[in-house]
Protein backbone atom coordinates (compact mmCIF):
# COMPACT_ATOMS: atom_id res chain seq x y z
CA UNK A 1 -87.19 -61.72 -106.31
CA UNK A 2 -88.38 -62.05 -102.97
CA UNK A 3 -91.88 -62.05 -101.63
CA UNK A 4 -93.13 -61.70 -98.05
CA UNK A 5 -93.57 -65.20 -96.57
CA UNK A 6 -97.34 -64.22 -95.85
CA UNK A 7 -97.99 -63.75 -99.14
CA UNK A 8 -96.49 -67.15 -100.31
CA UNK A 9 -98.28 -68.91 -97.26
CA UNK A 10 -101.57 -67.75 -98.83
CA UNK A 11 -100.52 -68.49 -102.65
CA UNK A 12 -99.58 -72.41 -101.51
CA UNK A 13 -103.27 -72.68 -99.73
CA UNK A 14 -105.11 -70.28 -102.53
CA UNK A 15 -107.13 -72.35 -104.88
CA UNK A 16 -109.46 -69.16 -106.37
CA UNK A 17 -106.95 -65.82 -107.82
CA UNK A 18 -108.81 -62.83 -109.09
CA UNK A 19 -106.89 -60.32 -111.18
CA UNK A 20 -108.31 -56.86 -111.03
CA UNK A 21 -106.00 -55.35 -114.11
CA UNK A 22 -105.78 -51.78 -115.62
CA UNK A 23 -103.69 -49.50 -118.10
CA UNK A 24 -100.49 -50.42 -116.68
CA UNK A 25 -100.69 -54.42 -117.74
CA UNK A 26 -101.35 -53.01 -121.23
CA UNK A 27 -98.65 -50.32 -121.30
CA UNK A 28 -95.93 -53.09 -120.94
CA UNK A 29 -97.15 -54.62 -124.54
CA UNK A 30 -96.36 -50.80 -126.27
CA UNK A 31 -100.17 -49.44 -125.39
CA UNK A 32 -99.98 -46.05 -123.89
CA UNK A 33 -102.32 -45.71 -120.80
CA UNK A 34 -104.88 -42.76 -120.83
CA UNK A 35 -103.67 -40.76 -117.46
CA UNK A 36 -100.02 -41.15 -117.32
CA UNK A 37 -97.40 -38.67 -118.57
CA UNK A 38 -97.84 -40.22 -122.09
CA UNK A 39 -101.57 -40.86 -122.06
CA UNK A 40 -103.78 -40.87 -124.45
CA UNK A 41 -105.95 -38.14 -122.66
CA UNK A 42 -102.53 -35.78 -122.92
CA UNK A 43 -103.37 -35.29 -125.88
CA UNK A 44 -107.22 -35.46 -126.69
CA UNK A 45 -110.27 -34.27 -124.75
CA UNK A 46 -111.74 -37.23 -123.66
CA UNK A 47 -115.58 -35.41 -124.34
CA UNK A 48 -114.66 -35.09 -127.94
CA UNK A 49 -114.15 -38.22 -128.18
CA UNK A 50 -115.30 -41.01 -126.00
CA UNK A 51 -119.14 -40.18 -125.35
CA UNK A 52 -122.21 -40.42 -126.98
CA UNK A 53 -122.77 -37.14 -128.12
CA UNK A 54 -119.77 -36.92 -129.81
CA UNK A 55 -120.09 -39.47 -131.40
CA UNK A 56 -123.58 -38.65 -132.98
CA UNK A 57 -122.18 -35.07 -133.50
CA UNK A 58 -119.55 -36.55 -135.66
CA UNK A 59 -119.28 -40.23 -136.14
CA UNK A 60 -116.28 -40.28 -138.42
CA UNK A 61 -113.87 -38.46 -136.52
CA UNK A 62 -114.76 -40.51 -133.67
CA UNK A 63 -114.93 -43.75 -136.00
CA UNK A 64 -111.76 -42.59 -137.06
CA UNK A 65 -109.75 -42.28 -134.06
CA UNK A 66 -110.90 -45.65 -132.70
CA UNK A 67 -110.08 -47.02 -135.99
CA UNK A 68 -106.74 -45.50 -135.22
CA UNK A 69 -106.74 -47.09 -131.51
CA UNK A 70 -107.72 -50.97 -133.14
CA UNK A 71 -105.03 -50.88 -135.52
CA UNK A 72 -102.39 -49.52 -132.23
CA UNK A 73 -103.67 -52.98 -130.31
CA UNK A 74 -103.16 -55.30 -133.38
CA UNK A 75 -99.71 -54.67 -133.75
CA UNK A 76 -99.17 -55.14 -130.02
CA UNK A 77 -98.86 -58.79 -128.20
CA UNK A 78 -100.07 -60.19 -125.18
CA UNK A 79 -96.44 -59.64 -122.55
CA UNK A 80 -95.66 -61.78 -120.24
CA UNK A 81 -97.75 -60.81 -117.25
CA UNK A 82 -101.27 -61.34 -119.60
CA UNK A 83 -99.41 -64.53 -120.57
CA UNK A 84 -98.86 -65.70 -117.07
CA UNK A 85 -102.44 -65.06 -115.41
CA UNK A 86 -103.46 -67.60 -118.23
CA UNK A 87 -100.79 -69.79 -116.68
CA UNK A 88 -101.76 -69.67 -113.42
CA UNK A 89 -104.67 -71.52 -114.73
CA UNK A 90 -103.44 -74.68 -114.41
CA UNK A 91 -102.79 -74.34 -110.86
CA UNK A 92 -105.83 -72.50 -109.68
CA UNK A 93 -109.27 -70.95 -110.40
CA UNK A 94 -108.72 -67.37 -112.01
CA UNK A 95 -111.11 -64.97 -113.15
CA UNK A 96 -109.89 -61.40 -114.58
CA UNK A 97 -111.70 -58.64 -113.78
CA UNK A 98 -110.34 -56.07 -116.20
CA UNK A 99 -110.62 -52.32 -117.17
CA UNK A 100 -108.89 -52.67 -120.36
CA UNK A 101 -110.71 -52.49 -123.51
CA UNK A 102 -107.80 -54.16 -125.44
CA UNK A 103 -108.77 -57.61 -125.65
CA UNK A 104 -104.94 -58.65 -124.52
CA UNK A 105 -106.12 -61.13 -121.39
CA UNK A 106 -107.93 -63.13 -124.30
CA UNK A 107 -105.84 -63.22 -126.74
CA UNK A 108 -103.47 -64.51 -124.22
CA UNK A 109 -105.47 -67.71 -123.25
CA UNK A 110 -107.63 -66.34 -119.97
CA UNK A 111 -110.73 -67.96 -120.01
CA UNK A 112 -112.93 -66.18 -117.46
CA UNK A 113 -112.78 -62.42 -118.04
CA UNK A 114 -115.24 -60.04 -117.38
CA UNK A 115 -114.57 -56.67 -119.09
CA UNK A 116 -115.98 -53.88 -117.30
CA UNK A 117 -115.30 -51.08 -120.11
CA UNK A 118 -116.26 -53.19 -122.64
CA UNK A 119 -113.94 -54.66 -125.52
CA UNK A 120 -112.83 -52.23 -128.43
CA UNK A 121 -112.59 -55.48 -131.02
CA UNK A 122 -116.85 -55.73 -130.47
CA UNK A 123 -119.31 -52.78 -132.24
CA UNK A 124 -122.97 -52.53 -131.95
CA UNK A 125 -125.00 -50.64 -133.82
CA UNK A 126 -126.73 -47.86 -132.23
CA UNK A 127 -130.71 -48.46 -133.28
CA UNK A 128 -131.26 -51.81 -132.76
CA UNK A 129 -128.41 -52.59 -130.83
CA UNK A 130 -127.34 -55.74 -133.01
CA UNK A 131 -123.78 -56.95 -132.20
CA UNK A 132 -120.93 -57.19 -134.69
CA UNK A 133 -118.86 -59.40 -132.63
CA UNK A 134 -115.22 -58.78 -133.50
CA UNK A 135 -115.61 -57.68 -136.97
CA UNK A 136 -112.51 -55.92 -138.65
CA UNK A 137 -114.26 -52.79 -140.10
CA UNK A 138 -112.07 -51.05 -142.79
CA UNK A 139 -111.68 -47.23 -143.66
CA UNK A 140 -112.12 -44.52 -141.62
CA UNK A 141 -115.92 -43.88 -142.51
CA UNK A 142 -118.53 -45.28 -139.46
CA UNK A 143 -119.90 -47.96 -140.94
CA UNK A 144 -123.91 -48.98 -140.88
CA UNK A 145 -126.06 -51.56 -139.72
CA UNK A 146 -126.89 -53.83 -142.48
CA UNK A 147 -130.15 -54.88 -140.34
CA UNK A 148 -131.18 -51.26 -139.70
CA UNK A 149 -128.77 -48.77 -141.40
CA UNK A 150 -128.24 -47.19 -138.26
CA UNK A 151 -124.85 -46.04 -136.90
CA UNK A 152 -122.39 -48.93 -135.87
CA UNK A 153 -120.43 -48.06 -132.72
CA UNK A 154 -117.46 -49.73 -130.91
CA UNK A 155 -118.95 -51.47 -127.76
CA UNK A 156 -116.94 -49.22 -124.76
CA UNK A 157 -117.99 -47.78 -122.56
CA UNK A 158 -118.23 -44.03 -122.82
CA UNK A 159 -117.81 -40.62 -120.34
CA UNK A 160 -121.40 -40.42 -119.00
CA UNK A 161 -122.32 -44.00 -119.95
CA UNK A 162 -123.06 -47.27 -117.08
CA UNK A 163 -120.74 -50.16 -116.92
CA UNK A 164 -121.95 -53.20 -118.26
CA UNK A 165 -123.85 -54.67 -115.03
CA UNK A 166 -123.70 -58.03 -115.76
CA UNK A 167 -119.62 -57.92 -116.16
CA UNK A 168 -119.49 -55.45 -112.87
CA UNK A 169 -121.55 -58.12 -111.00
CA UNK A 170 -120.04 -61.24 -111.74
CA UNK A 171 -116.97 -59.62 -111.37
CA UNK A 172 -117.69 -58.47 -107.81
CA UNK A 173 -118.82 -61.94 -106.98
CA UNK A 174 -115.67 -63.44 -108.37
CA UNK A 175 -113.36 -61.26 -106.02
CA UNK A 176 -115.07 -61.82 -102.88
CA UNK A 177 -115.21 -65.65 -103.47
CA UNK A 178 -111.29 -65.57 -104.55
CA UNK A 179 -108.28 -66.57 -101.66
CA UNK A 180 -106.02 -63.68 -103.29
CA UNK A 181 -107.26 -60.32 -105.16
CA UNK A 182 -104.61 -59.19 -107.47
CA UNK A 183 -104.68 -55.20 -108.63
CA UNK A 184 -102.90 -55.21 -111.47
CA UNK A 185 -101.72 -52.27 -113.15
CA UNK A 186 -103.94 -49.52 -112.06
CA UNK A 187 -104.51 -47.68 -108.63
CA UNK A 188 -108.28 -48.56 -108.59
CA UNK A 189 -109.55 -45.35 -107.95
CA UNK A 190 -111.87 -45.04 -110.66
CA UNK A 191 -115.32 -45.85 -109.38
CA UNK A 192 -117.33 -47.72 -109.43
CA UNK A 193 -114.85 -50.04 -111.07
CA UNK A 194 -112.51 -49.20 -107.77
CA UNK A 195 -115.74 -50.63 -105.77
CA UNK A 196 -114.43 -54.64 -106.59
CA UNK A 197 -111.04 -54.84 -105.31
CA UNK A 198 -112.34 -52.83 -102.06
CA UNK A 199 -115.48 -55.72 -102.00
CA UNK A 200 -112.47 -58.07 -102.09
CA UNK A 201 -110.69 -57.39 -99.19
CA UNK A 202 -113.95 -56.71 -97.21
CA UNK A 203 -114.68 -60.54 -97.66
CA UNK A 204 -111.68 -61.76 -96.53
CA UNK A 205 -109.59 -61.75 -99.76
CA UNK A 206 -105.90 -61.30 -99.25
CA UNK A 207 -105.30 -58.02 -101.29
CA UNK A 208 -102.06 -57.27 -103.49
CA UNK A 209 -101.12 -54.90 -105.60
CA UNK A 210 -98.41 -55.16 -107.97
CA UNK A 211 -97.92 -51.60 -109.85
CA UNK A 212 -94.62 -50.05 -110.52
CA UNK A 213 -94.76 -47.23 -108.11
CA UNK A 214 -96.97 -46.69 -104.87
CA UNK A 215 -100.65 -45.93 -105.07
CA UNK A 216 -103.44 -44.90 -102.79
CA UNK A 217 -104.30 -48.29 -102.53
CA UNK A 218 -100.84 -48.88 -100.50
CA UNK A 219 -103.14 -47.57 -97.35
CA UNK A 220 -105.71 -50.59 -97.93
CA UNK A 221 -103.92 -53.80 -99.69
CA UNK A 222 -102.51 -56.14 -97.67
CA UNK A 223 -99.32 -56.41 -99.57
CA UNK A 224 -97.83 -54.08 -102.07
CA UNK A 225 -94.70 -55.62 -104.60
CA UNK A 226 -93.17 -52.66 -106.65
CA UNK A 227 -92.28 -53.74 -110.55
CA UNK A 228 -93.25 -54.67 -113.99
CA UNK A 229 -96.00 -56.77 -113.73
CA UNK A 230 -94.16 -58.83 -116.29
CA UNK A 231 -91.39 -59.32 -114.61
CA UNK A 232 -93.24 -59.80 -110.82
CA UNK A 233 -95.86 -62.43 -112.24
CA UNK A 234 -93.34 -64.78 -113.88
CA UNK A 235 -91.46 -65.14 -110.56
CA UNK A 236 -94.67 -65.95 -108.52
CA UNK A 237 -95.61 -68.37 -111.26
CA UNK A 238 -92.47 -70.22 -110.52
CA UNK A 239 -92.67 -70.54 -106.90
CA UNK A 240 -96.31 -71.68 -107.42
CA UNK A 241 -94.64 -74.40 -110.31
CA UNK A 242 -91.79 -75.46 -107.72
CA UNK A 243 -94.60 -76.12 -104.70
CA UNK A 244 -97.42 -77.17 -106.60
């Protein structure tokens, strides 16, 4: 594969990488994305499901379906370009800034992520907000706080509902301190998410997106490579093995 000899001038003197993922890293482990032509979304009403109010109109369907959703991700692995970012570790300061609510980038070995949609693996209940960190939850009842008794819920972010602003934050910081901003995966144009890649470039980040067909973003990155981000990541962590 070749890459533009800009780009590899700036990966040989980069020593902090952000990666700015989405939908798209996921879909290469087997996890359909929500707004492509097999999304999730084709086939639910998002307000039915993923706010609030539905879920306090009827917690088990909505228990149910991201009961359904948990046991999708745990029979998926980590592919090779979650793999890889944890990789490029070894070589240089990375942070992932990520959209996903999969838990992939850890379960790959990344170990700075901020999750801006939260992680579906976490729950919380809804009254006294405890945390049930990670807890496999079995059936397709919602289950209850054993503190409170109140409803527990999976800790995403829902339609209608803020970003975590300590993850949005940090993340923001971490792409305008970073040599290279990777968007991986996604077109960024969901805001205010879509606000951190464009903070990026504004502070002097050199801006790529890898995605497997143009984007909107084409107009504003500073280089676009078209592929798998499994297959594009592997070959950039070899040129950074042979020159490092």
């Amino acid at each position: 594969m070749q890459f533009k000899e800009q780009f590899l001038k700036k990966l040989s003197s980069a020593k902090k990488l952000v990666f700015f993922t989405g939908a798209g890293i996921s879909a290469e482990s087997g996890i359909a994305t929500f707004r492509g032509a097999d999304g999730i979304w084709n086939k639910m009403k998002p307000e039915e499901l993923a706010s609030f109010n539905a879920f306090m109109k009827n917690p088990d369907l909505v228990w149910e379906w991201y009961q359904h959703r948990r046991e999708i991700i745990h029979k998926v692995e980590p592919n090779a370009a979650h793999l890889t970012i944890a990789e490029l570790e070894q070589y240089y300061e990375v942070t992932v800034v990520t959209q996903n609510v999969d838990n992939l980038h850890k379960r790959a070995g990344s170990s700075l992520i901020y999750e801006l949609h939260g992680n579906i693996e976490r729950n919380f209940c809804v009254d006294c907000h405890t945390f049930v960190n990670e807890q496999q939850f079995t059936g397709d009842e919602v289950p209850k706080c054993e503190k409170c008794g109140g409803l527990i819920r999976p800790d995403v972010v829902w339609f209608g509902e803020n970003l975590p602003q300590d993850q949005f934050s940090a993340g923001e910081i971490a792409a305008e301190w970073s040599d290279i901003c990777f968007v991986v995966g996604t077109s960024a144009v969901v805001y205010p998410a879509a606000y951190i890649p464009q903070s990026a470039k504004r502070a002097g980040s050199y801006l790529v997106e890898i995605n497997i067909e143009p984007t909107e973003l084409g107009r504003f990155v500073n280089y676009s490579i078209f592929g798998k981000a499994g297959d594009v990541l592997p070959e950039i962590l070899k040129f950074v093995e042979d020159k490092k």
